[in-house]
Protein backbone atom coordinates (compact mmCIF):
# COMPACT_ATOMS: atom_id res chain seq x y z
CA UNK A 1 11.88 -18.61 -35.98
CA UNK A 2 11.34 -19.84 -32.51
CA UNK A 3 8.64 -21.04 -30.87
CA UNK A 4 8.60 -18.28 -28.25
CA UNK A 5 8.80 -15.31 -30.67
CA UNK A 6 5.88 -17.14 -33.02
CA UNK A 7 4.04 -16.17 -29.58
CA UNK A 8 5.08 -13.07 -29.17
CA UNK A 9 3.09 -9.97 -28.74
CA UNK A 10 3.63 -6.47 -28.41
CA UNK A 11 1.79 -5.19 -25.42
CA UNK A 12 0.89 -2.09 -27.29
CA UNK A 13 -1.31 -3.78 -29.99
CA UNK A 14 -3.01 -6.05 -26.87
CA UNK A 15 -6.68 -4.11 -26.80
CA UNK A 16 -6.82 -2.84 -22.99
CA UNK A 17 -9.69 -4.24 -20.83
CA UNK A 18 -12.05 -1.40 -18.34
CA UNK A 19 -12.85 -2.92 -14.99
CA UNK A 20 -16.33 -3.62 -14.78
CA UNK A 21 -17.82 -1.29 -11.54
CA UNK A 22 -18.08 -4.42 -9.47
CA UNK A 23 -14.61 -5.20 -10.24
CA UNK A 24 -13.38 -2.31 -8.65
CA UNK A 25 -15.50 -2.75 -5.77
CA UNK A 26 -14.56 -6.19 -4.87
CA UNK A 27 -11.22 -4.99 -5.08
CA UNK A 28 -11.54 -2.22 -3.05
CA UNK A 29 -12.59 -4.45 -0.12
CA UNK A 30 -10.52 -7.44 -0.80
CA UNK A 31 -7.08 -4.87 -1.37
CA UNK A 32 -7.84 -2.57 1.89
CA UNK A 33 -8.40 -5.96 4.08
CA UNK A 34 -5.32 -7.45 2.91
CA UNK A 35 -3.71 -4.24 3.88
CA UNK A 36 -5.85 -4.17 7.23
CA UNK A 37 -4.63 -7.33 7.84
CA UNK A 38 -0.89 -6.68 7.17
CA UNK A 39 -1.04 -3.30 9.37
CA UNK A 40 -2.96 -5.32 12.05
CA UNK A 41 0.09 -7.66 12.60
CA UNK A 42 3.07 -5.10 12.49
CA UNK A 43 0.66 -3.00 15.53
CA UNK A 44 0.05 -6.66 17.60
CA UNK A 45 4.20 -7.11 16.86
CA UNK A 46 5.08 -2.82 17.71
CA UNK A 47 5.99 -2.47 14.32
CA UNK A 48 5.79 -0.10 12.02
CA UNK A 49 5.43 0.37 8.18
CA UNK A 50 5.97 3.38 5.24
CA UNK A 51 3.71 6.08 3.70
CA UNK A 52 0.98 7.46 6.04
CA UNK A 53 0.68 4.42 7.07
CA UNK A 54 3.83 4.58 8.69
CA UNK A 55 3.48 8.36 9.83
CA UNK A 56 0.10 7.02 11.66
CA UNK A 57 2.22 4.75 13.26
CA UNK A 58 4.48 7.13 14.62
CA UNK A 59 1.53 9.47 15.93
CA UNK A 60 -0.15 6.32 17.76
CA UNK A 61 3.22 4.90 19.33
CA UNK A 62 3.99 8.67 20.43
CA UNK A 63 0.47 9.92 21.20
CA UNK A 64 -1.64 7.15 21.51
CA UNK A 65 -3.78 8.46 19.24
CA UNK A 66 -5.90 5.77 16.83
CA UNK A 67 -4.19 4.34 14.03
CA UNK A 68 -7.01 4.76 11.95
CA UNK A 69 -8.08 8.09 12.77
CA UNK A 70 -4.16 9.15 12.25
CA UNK A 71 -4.24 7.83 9.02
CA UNK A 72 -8.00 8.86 7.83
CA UNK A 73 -6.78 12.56 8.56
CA UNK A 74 -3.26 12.52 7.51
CA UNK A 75 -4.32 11.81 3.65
CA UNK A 76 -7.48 14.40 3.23
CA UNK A 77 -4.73 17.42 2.18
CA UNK A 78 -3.70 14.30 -0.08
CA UNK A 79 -7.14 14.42 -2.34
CA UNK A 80 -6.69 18.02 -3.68
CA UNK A 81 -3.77 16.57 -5.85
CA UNK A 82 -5.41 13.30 -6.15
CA UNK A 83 -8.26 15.57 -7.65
CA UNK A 84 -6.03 17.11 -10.23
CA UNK A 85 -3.51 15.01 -11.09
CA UNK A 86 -4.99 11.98 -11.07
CA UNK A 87 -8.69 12.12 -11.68
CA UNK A 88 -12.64 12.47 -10.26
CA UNK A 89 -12.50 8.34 -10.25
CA UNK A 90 -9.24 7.78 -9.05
CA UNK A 91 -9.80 10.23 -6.03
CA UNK A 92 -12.78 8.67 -5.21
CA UNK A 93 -11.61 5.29 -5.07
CA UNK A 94 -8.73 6.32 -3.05
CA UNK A 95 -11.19 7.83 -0.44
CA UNK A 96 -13.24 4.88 -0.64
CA UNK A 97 -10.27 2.31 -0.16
CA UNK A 98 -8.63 5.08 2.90
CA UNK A 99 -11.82 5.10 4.59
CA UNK A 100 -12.39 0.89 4.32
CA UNK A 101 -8.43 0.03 5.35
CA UNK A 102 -9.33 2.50 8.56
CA UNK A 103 -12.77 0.72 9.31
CA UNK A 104 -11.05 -2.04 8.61
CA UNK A 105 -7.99 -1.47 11.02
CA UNK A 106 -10.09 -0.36 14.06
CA UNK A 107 -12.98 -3.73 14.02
CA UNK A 108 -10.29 -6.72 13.02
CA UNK A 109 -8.89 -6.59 16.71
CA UNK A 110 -12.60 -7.23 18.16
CA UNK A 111 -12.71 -10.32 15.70
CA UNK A 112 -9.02 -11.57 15.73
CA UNK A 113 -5.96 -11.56 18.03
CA UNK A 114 -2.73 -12.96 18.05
CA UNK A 115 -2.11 -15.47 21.09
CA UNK A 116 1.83 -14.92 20.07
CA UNK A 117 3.68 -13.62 16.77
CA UNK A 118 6.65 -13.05 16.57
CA UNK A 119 8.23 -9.65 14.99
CA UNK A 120 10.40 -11.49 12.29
CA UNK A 121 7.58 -12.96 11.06
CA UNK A 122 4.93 -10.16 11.41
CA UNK A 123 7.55 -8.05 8.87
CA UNK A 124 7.85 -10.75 6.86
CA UNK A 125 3.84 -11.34 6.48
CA UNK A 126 2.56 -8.64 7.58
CA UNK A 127 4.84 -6.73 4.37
CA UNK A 128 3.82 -9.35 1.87
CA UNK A 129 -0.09 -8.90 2.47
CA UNK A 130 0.31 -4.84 2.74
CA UNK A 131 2.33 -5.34 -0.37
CA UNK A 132 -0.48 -7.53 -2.55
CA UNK A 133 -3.52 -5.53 -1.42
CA UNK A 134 -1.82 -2.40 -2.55
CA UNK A 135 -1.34 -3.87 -5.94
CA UNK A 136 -4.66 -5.08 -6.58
CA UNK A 137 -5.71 -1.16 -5.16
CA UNK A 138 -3.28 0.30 -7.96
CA UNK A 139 -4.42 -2.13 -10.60
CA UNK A 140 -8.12 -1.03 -10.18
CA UNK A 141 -6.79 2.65 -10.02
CA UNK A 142 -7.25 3.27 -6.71
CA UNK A 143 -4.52 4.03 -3.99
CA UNK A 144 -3.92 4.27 -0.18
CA UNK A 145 -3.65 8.30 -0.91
CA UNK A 146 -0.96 10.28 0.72
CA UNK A 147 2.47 8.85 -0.64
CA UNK A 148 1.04 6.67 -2.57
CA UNK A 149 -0.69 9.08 -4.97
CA UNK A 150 2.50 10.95 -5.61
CA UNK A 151 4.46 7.56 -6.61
CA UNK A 152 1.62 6.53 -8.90
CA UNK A 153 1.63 9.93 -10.52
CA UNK A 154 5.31 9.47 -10.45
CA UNK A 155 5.24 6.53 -12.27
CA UNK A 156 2.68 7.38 -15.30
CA UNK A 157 4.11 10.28 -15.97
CA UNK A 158 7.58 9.89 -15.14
CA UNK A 159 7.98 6.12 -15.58
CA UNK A 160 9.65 5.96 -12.43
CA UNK A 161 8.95 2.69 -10.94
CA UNK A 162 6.50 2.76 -8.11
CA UNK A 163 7.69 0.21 -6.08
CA UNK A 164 11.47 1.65 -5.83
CA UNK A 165 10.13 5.24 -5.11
CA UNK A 166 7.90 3.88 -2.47
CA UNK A 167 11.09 1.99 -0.95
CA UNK A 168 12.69 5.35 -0.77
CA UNK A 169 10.27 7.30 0.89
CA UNK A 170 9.45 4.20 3.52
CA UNK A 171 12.99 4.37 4.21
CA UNK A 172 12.89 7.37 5.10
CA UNK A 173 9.94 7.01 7.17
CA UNK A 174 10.63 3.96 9.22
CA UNK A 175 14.26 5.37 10.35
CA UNK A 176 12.28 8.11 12.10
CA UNK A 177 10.96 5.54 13.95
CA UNK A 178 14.10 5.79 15.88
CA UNK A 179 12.79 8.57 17.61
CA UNK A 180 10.16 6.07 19.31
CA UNK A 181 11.68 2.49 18.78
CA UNK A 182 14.41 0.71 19.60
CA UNK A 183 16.99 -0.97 16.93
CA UNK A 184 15.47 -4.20 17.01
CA UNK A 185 11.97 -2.69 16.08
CA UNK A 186 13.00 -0.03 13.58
CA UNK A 187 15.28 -2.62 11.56
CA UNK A 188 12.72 -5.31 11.47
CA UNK A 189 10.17 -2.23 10.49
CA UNK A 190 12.89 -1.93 7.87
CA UNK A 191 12.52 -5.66 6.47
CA UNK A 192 8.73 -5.43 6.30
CA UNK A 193 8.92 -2.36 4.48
CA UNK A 194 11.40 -4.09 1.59
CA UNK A 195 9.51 -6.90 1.74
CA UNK A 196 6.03 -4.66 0.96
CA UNK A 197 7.90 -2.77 -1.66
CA UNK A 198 9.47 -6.29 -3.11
CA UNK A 199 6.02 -6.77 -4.08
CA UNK A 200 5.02 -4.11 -6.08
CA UNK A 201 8.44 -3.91 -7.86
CA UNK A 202 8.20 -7.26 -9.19
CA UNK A 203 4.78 -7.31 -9.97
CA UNK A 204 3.68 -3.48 -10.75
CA UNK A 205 5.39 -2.23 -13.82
CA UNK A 206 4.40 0.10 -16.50
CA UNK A 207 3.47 -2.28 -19.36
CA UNK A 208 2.86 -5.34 -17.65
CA UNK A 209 -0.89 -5.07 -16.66
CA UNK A 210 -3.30 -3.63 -19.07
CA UNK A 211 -6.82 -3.10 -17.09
CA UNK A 212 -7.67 -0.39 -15.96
């Protein structure tokens, strides 16, 4: 017998670990400011991104409305399901995390601006840093709410995986940027968005991690 199956172990007889409550909190933060800090380069770069995220986007670049008041709104029909499907704690995380990532979104800008970024790069880094925090949020049971309560749900009940559902429905999304960006925007909205959802394909499967 090899080496490698000697080590072997079935992830069903691996004892699961809780998250302490401080756990989740320094999640919470550290997740949402990733996040913050992700959505804070595709707005310097006139980006945009999937989920509500991405439908705040749209509302700001077409009303000028606040990102983070478009997005704090868009997800409270979101909690009634969140409340059912998924659970008192879940829910309240998820409000928690919504209301820090649009705290977070509206006071970086007074503490940090961009001199120059360039839009390939904002997609690129901007998608991997939405991408992580999100998966330290979903690992702590805890989401950004709107979309991303229906793909988690999705996923434990289903076992569709959340990071190609997401991809769908960002797709989706972003191309109705169209409507208020040009080409070059909308398909370099387009590579952040893979790049984001990447990220949790790779790394969030069902299985894999076994806090919760």
């Amino acid at each position: 017998m090899s080496a490698a199956a000697d080590t072997a172990i079935n992830a069903d007889t691996l004892p699961v670990t809780r998250h302490r409550w401080y756990e989740d909190i320094q999640a919470l933060v550290i997740g949402t400011l990733f996040v913050a800090l992700g959505v804070v380069m595709f707005g310097t770069a006139g980006l945009l991104t999937g989920g509500t995220a991405g439908i705040a986007f749209l509302i700001h670049y077409a009303t000028g409305v606040s990102f983070s008041l478009a997005f704090f709104v868009i997800n409270l029909p979101f909690y009634v399901f969140a409340w059912k499907r998924m659970g008192q704690a879940f829910t309240a995380k998820t409000f928690a995390a919504v209301g820090l990532l649009s705290l977070f979104v509206h006071f970086l800008p007074q503490g940090l601006h961009f001199d120059f970024l360039s839009r390939p790069l904002a997609a690129v880094l901007g998608g991997l840093l939405c991408g992580t925090g999100m998966l330290m949020l979903f690992r702590h049971r805890a989401s950004l709410g709107g979309l991303n309560v229906l793909v988690l749900y999705l996923q434990e009940r289903l076992g569709w995986r959340a990071g190609k559902v997401q991809m769908a429905m960002d797709a989706l999304i972003v191309l109705g940027a169209l409507m208020v960006a040009d080409g070059e925007r909308v398909a370099l909205s387009v590579l952040g968005a893979v790049v984001l959802n990447m990220t949790l394909t790779i790394n969030h499967r069902p299985g894999r991690y076994m806090a919760i």
